[in-house]
C-alpha atoms as a PDB file:
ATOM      1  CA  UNK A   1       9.509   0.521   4.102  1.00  0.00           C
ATOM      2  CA  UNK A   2       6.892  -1.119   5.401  1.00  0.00           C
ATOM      3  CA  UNK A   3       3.467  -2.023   3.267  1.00  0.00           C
ATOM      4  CA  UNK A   4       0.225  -3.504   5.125  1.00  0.00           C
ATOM      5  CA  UNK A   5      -1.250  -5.113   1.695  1.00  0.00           C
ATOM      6  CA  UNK A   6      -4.973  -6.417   1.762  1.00  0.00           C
ATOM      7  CA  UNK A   7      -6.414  -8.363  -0.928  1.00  0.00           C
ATOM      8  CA  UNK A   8      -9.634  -6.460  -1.931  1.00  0.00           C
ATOM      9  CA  UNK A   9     -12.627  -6.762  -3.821  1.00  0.00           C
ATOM     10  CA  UNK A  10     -13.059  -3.056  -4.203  1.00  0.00           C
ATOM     11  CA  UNK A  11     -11.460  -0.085  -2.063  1.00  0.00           C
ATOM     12  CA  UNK A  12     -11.626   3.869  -2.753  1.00  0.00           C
ATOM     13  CA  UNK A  13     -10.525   6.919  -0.859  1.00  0.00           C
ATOM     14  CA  UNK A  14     -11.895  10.376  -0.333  1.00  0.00           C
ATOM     15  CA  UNK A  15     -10.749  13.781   0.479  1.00  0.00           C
ATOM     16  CA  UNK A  16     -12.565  16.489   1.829  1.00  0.00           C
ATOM     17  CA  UNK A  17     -15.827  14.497   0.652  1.00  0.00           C
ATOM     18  CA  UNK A  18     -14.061  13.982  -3.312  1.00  0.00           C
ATOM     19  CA  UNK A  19     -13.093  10.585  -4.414  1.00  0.00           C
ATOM     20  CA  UNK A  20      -9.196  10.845  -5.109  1.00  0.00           C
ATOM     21  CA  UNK A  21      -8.791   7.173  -5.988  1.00  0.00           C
ATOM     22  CA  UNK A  22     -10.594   3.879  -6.280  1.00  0.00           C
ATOM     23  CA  UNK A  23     -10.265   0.051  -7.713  1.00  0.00           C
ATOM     24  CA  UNK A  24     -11.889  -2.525  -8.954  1.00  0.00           C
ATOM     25  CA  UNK A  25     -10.451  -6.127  -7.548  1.00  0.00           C
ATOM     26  CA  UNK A  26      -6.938  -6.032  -6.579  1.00  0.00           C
ATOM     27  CA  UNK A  27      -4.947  -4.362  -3.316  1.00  0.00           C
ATOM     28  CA  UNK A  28      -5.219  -2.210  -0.978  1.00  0.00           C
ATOM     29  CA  UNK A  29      -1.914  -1.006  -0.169  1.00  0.00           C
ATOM     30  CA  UNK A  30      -0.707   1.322   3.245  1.00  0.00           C
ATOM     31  CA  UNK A  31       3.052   2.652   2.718  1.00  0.00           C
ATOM     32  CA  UNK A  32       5.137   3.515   5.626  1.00  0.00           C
ATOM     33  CA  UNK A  33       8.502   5.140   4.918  1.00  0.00           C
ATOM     34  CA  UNK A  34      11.494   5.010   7.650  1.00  0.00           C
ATOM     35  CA  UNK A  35      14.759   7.301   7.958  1.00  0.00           C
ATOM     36  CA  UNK A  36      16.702   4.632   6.191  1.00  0.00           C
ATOM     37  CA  UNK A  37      14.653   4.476   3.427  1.00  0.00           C
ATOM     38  CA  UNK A  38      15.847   4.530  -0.616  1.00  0.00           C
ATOM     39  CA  UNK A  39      14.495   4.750  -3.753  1.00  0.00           C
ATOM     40  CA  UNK A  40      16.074   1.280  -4.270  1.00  0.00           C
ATOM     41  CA  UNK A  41      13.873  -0.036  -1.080  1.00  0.00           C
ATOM     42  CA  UNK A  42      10.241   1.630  -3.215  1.00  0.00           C
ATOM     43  CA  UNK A  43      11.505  -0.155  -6.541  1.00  0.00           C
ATOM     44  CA  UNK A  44      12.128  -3.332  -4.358  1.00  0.00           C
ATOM     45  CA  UNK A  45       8.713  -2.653  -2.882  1.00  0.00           C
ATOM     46  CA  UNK A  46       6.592  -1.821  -5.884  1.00  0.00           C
ATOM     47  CA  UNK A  47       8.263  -5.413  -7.730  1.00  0.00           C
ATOM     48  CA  UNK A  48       7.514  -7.684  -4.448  1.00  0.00           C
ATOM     49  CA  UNK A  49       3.660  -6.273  -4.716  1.00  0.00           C
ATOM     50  CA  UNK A  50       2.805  -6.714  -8.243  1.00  0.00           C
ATOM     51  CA  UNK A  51       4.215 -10.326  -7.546  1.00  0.00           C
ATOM     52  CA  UNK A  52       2.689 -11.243  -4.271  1.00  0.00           C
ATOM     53  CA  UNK A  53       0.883 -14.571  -4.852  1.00  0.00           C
ATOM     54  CA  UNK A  54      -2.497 -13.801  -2.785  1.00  0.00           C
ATOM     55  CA  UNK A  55      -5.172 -14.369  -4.830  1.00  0.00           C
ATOM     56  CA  UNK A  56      -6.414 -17.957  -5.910  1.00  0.00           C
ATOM     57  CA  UNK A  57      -5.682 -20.158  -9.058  1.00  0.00           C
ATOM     58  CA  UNK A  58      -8.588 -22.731 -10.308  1.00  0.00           C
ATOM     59  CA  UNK A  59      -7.739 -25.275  -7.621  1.00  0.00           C
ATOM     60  CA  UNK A  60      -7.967 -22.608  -4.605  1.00  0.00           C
ATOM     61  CA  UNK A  61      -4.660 -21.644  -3.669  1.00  0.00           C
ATOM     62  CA  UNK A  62      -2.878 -18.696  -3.381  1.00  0.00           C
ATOM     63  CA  UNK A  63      -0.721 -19.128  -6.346  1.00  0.00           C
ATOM     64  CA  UNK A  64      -1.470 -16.113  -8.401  1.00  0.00           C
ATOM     65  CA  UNK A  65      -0.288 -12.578  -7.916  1.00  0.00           C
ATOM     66  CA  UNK A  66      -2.152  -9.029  -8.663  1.00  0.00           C
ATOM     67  CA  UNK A  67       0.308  -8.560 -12.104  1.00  0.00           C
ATOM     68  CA  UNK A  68      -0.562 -12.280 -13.021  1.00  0.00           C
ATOM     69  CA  UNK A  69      -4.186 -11.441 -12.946  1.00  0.00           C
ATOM     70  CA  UNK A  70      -4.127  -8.050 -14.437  1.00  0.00           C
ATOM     71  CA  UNK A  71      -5.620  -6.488 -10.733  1.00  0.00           C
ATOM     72  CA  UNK A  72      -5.458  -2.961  -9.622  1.00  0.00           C
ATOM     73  CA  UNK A  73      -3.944  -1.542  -6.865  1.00  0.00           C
ATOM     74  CA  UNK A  74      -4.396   1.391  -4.493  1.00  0.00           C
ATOM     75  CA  UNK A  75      -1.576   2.791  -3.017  1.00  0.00           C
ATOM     76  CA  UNK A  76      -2.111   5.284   0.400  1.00  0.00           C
ATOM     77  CA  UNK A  77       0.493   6.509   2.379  1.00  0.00           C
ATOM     78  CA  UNK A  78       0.027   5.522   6.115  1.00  0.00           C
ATOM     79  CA  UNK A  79       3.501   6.877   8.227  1.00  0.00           C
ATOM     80  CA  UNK A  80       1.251   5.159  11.507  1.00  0.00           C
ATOM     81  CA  UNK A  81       2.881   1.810   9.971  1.00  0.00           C
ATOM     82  CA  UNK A  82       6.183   3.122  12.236  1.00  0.00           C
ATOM     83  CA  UNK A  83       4.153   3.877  15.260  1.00  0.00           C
ATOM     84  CA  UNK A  84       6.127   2.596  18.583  1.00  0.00           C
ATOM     85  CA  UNK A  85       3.665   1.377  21.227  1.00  0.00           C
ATOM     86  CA  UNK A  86       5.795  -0.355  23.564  1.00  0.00           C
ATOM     87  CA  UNK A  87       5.762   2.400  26.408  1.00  0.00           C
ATOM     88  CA  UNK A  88       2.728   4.096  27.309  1.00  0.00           C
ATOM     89  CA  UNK A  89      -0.368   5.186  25.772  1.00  0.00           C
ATOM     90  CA  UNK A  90       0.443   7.342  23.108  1.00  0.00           C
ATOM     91  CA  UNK A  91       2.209   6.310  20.288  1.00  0.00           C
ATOM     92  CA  UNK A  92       5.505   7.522  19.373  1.00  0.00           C
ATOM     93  CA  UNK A  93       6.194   8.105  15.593  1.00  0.00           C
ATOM     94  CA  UNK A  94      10.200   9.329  15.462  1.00  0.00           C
ATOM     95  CA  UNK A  95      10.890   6.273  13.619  1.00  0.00           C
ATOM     96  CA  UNK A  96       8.844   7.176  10.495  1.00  0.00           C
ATOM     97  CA  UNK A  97      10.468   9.263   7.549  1.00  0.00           C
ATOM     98  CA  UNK A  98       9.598  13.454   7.719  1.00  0.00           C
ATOM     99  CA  UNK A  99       7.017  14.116   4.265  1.00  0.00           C
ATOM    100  CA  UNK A 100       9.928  15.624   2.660  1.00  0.00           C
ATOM    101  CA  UNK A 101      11.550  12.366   2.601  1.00  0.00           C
ATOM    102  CA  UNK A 102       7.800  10.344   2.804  1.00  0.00           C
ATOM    103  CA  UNK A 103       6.230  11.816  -0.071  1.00  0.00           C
ATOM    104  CA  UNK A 104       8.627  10.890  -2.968  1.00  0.00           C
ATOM    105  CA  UNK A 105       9.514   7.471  -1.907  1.00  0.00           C
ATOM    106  CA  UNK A 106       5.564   6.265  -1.941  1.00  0.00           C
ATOM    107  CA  UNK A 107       4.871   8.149  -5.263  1.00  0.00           C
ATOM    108  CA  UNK A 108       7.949   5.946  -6.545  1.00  0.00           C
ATOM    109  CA  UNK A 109       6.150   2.973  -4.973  1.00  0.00           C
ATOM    110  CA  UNK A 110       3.315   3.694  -7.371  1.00  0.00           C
ATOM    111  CA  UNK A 111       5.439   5.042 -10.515  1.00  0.00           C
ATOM    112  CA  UNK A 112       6.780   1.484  -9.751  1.00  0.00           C
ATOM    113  CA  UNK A 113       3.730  -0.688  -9.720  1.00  0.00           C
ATOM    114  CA  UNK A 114       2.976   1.510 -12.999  1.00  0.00           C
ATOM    115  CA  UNK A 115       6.014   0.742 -14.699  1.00  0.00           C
ATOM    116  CA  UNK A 116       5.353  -2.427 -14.065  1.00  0.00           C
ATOM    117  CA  UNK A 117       1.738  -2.511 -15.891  1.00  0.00           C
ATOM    118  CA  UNK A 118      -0.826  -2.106 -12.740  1.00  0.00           C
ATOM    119  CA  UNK A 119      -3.182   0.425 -13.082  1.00  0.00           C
ATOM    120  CA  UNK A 120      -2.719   2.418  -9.748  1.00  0.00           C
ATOM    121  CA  UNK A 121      -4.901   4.793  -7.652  1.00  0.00           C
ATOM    122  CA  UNK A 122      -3.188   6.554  -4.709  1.00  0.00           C
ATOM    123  CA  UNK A 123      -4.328   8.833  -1.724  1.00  0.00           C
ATOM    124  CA  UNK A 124      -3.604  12.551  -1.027  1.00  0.00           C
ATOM    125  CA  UNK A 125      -0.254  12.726   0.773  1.00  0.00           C
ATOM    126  CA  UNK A 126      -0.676  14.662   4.251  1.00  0.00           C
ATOM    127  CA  UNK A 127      -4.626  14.774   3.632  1.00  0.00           C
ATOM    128  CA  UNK A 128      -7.268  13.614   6.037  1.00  0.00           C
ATOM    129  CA  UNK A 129      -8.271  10.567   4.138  1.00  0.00           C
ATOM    130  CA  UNK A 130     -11.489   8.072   4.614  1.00  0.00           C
ATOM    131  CA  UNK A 131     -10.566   4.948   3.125  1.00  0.00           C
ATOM    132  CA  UNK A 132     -13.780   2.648   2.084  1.00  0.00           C
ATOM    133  CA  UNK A 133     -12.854  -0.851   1.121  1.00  0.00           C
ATOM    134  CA  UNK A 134     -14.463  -4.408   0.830  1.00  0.00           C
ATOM    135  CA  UNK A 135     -11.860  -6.850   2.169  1.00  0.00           C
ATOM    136  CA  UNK A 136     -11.578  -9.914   0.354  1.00  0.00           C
ATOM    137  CA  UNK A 137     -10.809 -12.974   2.248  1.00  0.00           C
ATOM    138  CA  UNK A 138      -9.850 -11.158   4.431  1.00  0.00           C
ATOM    139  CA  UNK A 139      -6.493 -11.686   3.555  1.00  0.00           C
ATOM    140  CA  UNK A 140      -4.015  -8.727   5.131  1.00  0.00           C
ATOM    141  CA  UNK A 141      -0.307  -9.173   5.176  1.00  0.00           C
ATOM    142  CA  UNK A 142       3.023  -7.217   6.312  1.00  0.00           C
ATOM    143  CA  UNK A 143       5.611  -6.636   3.827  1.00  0.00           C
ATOM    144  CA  UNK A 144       8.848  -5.107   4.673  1.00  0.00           C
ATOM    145  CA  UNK A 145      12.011  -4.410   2.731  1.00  0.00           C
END
């Protein structure tokens, strides 16, 4: 799995003009799924978010995490996160996971960060989705399990 994570001020998504999902402060969170991925790889996934130490403690370093500070999270499933670019100019997308597989594994991202105490908004899986947010830093990282 792969998860582009940017630390946000605010960030909400919309659907056919209705807003589906939005936060407060906390992250921003794109979830790609690959053939290879498990359930184990979401639960892995959903702990290393709600621990990532991105946000700032008193003396202005990146020692706290979203869970530490109580943040929220959005969670949006982006399959373009497997795109393969190296060869002409469309991108190829056989590496990321069919919906069937997809659309389970990101929900258990977000059951995850739940379980875990984050209060989580998510997208609309294989919906055209406008994604408004108000990047904080910025600060944009690459996780992969």
């Amino acid at each position: 799995m792969r998860a582009l994570v940017q630390r946000v001020a605010s960030a909400s998504v919309t659907v056919g003009g209705e807003r589906v999902g939005a936060i407060g402060p906390g992250l921003c969170v794109l979830v790609g799924v690959t053939h290879s991925d498990t359930g184990a790889d979401a639960e892995r996934l959903a702990r290393r978010l709600w621990g990532l130490r991105i946000f700032e403690d008193d003396h202005g370093l990146t020692n706290l995490s979203a869970g530490d500070l109580g943040l929220e999270v959005l969670v949006v499933s982006q399959f373009t996160l497997y795109a393969d670019t190296s060869k002409g100019r469309r991108p190829s997308f056989v590496q990321a996971a069919p919906p069937e597989q997809a659309e389970p594994l990101v929900g258990a991202v977000a059951d995850g960060l739940r379980a875990l105490g984050a209060k989580v908004a998510t997208g609309r899986f294989r919906a055209a989705m406008k994604i408004e947010l108000t990047n904080d830093g910025p600060f944009t990282v690459l996780l992969e399990t």
